[in-house]
C-alpha atoms as a PDB file:
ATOM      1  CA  UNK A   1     119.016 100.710  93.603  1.00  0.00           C
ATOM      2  CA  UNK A   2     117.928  97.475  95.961  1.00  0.00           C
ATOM      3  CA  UNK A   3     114.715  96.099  95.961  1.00  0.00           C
ATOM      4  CA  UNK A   4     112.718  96.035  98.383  1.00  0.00           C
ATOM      5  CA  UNK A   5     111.964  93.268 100.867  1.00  0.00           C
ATOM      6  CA  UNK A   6     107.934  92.333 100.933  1.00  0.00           C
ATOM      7  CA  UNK A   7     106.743  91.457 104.486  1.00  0.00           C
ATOM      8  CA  UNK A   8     103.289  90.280 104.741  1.00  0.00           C
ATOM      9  CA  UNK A   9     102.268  89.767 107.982  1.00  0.00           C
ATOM     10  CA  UNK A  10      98.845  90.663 110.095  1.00  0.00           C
ATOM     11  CA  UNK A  11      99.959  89.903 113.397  1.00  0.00           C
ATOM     12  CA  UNK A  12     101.382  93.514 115.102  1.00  0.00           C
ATOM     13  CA  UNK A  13     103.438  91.844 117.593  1.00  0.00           C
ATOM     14  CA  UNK A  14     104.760  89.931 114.739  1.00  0.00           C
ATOM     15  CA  UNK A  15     105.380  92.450 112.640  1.00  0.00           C
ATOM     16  CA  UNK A  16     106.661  94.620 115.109  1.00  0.00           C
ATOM     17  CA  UNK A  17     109.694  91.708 115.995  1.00  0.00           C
ATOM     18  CA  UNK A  18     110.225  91.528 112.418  1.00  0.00           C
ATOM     19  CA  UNK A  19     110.930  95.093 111.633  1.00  0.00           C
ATOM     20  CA  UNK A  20     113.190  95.423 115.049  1.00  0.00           C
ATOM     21  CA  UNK A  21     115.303  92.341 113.378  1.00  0.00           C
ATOM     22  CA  UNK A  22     115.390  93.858 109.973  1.00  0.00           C
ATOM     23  CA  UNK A  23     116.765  96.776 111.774  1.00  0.00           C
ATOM     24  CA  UNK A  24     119.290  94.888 113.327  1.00  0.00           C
ATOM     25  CA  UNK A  25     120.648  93.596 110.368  1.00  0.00           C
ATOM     26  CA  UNK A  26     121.126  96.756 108.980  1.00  0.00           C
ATOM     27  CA  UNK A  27     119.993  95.919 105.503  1.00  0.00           C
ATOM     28  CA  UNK A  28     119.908  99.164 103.463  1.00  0.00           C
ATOM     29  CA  UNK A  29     116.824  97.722 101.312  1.00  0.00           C
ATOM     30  CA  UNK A  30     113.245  99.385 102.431  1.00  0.00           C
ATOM     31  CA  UNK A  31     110.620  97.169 103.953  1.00  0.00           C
ATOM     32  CA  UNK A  32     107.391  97.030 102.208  1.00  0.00           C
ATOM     33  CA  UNK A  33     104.762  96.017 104.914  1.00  0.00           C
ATOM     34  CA  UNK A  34     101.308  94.131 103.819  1.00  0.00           C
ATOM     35  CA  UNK A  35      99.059  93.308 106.314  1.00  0.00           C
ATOM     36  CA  UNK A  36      97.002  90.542 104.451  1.00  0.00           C
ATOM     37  CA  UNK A  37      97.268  88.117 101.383  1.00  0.00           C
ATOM     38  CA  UNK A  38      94.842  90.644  98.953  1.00  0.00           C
ATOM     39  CA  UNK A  39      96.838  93.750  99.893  1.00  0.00           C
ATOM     40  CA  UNK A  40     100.230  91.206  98.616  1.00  0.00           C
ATOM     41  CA  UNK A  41      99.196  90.535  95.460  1.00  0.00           C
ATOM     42  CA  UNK A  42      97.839  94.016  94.477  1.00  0.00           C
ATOM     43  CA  UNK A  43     101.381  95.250  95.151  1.00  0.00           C
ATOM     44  CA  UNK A  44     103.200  92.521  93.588  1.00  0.00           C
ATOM     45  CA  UNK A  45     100.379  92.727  90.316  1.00  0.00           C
ATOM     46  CA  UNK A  46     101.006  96.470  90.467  1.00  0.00           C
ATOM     47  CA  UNK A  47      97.284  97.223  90.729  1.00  0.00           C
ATOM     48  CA  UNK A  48      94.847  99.548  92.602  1.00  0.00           C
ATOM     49  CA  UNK A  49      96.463 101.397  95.517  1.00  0.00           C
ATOM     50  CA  UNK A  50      99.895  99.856  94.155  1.00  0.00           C
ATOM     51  CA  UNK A  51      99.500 100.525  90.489  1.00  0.00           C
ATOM     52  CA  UNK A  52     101.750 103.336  90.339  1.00  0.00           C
ATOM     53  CA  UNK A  53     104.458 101.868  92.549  1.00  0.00           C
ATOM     54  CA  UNK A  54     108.098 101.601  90.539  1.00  0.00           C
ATOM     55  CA  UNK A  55     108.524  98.675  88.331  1.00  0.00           C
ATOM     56  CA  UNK A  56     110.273  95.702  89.561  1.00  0.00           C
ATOM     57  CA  UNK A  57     110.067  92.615  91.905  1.00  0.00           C
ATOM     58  CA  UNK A  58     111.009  92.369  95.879  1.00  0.00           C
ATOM     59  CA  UNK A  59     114.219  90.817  96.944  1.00  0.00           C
ATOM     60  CA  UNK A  60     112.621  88.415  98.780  1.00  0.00           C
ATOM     61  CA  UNK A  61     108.827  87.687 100.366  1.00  0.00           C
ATOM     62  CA  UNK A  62     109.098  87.117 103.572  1.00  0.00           C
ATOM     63  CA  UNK A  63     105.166  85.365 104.026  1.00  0.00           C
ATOM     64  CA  UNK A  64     102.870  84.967 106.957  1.00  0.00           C
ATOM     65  CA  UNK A  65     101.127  81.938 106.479  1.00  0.00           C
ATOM     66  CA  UNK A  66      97.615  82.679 108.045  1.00  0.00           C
ATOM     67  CA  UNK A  67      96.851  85.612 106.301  1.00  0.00           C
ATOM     68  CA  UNK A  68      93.215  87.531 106.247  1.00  0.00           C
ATOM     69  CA  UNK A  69      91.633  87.343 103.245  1.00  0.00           C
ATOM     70  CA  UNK A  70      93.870  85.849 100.800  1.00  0.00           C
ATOM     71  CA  UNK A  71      96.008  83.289 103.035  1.00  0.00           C
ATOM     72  CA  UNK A  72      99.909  82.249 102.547  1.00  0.00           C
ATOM     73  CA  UNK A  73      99.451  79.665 100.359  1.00  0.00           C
ATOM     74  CA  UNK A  74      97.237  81.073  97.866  1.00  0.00           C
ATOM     75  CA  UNK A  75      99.515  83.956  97.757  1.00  0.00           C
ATOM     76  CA  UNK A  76     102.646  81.481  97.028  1.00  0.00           C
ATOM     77  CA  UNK A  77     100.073  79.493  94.711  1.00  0.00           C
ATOM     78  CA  UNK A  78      99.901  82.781  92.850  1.00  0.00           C
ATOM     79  CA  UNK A  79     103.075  83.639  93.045  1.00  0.00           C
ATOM     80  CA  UNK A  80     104.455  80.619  90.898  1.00  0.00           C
ATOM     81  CA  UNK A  81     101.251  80.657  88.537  1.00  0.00           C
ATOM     82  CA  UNK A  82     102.598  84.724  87.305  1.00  0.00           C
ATOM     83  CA  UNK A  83     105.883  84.723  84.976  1.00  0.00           C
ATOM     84  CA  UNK A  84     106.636  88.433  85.981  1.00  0.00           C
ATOM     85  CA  UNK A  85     106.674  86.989  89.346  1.00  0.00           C
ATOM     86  CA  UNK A  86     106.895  83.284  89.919  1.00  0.00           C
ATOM     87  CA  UNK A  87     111.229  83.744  89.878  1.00  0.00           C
ATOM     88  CA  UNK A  88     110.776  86.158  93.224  1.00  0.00           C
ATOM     89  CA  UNK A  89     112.406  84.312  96.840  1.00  0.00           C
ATOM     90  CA  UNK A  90     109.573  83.860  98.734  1.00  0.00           C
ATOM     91  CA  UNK A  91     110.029  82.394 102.580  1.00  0.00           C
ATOM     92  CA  UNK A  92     107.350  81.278 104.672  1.00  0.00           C
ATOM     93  CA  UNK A  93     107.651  82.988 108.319  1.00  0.00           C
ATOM     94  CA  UNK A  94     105.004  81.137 110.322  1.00  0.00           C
ATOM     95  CA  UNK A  95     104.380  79.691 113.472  1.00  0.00           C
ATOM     96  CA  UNK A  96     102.870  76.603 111.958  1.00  0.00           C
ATOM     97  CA  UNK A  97     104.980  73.453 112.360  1.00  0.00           C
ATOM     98  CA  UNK A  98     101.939  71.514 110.920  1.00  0.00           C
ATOM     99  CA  UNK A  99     103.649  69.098 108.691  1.00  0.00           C
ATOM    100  CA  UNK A 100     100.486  69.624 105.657  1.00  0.00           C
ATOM    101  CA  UNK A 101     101.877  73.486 105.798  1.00  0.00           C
ATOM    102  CA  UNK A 102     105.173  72.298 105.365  1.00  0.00           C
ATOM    103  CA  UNK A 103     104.293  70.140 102.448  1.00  0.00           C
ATOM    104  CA  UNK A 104     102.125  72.429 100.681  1.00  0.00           C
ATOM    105  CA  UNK A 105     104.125  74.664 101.070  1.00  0.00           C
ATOM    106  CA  UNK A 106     107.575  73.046  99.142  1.00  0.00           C
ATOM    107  CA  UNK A 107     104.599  71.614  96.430  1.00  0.00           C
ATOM    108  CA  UNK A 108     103.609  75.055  95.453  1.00  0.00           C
ATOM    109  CA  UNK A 109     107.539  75.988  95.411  1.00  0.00           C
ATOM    110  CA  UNK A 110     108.429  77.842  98.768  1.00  0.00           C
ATOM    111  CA  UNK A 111     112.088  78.759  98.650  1.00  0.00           C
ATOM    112  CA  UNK A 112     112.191  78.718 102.340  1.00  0.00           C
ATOM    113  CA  UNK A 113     110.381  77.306 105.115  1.00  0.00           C
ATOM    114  CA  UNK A 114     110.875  79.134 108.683  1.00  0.00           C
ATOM    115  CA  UNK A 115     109.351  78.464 111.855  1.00  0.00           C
ATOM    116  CA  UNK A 116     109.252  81.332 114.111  1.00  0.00           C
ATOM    117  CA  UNK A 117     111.150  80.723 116.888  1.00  0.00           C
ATOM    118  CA  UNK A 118     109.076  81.856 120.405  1.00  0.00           C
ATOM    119  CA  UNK A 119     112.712  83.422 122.382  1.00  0.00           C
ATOM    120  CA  UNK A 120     113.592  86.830 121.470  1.00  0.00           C
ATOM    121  CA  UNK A 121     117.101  86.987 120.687  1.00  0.00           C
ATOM    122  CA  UNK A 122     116.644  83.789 118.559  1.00  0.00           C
ATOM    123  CA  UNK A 123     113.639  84.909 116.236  1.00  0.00           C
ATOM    124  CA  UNK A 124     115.946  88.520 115.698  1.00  0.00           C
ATOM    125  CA  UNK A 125     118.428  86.083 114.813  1.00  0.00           C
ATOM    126  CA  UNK A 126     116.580  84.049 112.153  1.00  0.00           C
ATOM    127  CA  UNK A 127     114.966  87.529 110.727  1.00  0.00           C
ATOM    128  CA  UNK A 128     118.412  89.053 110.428  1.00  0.00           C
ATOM    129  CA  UNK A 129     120.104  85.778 108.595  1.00  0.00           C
ATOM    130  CA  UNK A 130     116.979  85.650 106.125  1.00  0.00           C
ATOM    131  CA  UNK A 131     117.221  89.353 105.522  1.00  0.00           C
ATOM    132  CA  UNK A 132     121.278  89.043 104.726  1.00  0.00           C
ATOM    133  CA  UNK A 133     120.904  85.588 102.844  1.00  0.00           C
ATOM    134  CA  UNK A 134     117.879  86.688 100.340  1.00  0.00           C
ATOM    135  CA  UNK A 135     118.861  90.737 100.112  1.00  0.00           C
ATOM    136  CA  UNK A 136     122.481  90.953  99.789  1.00  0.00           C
ATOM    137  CA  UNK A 137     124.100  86.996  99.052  1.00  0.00           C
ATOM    138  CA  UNK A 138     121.321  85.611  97.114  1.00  0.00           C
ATOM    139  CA  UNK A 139     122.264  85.940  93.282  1.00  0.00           C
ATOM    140  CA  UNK A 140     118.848  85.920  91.517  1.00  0.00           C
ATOM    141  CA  UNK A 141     117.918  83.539  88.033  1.00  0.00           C
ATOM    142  CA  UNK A 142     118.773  84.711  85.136  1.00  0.00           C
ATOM    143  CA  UNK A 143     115.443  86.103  83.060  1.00  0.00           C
ATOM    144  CA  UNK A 144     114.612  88.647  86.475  1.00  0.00           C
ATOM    145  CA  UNK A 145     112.004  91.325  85.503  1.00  0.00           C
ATOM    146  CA  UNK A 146     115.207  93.791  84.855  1.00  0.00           C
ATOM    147  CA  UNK A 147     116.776  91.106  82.430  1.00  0.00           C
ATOM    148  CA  UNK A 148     113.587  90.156  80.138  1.00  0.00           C
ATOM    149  CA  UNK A 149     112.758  93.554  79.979  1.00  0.00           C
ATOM    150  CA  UNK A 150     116.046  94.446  78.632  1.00  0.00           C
ATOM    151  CA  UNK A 151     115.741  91.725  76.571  1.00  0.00           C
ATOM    152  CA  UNK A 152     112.071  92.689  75.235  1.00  0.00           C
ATOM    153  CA  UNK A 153     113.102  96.524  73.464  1.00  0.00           C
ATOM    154  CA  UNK A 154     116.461  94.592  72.001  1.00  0.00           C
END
């Protein structure tokens, strides 16, 4: 079965672009879509509305930076802090070129930086090479929630 690819983003317009270059890719993994930080974790965490979603991580976080009430880099920040989670591709899909986002963002361990790019058949582009790269070529670490699992009934 594939995972899943997490998009969290707020902005409809956005997320809207996003989906259309997912599409385009024609990545067989489903698209979870979050609309803000709180709503991210819960699913990743597996709690309240999400606690009875199936076990195991995304393929790949693809992360809105300005986020409503828990923002980008406190969801990355938590992210890295979780062992179930901190091994999980996350990618930072902003429109912030702000070099402190940059930074912050490698310090708390960002796979992947991206800036959105403002031309249409460029930002389908980017969407559809991150989608290809972190779904289907990406080999994940050893020790994935699958593995230590396996590893705990043994």
């Amino acid at each position: 079965m594939l995972k899943p690819i997490l998009l969290v983003e707020d902005d409809t317009r956005d997320l809207e672009l996003t989906l259309l270059a997912l599409e385009r890719s024609q990545l067989a993994n489903d698209v979870v879509v979050l609309r803000d930080g709180a709503q991210a974790l819960s699913y990743l965490r597996r709690e309240d509305a999400h606690a009875d979603r199936s076990e195991g991580n995304p393929a790949v976080i693809l992360l809105d930076l300005k986020l409503p009430k828990v923002n980008g880099l406190e969801v990355l920040q938590a992210v890295r802090a979780d062992p179930g989670l901190r091994s999980i591709p996350v990618v930072m899909l902003t429109s912030s070129q702000q070099e402190t986002d940059v930074i912050r963002s490698y310090e708390l361990g960002v796979n992947a930086y991206v800036v959105k790019p403002v031309e249409f058949k460029q930002f389908v582009a980017a969407i559809a090479d991150l989608g290809i790269f972190w779904a289907v070529l990406n080999e994940p670490p050893p020790g994935s929630l699958k593995a230590s699992r396996r590893y705990e009934h043994e």
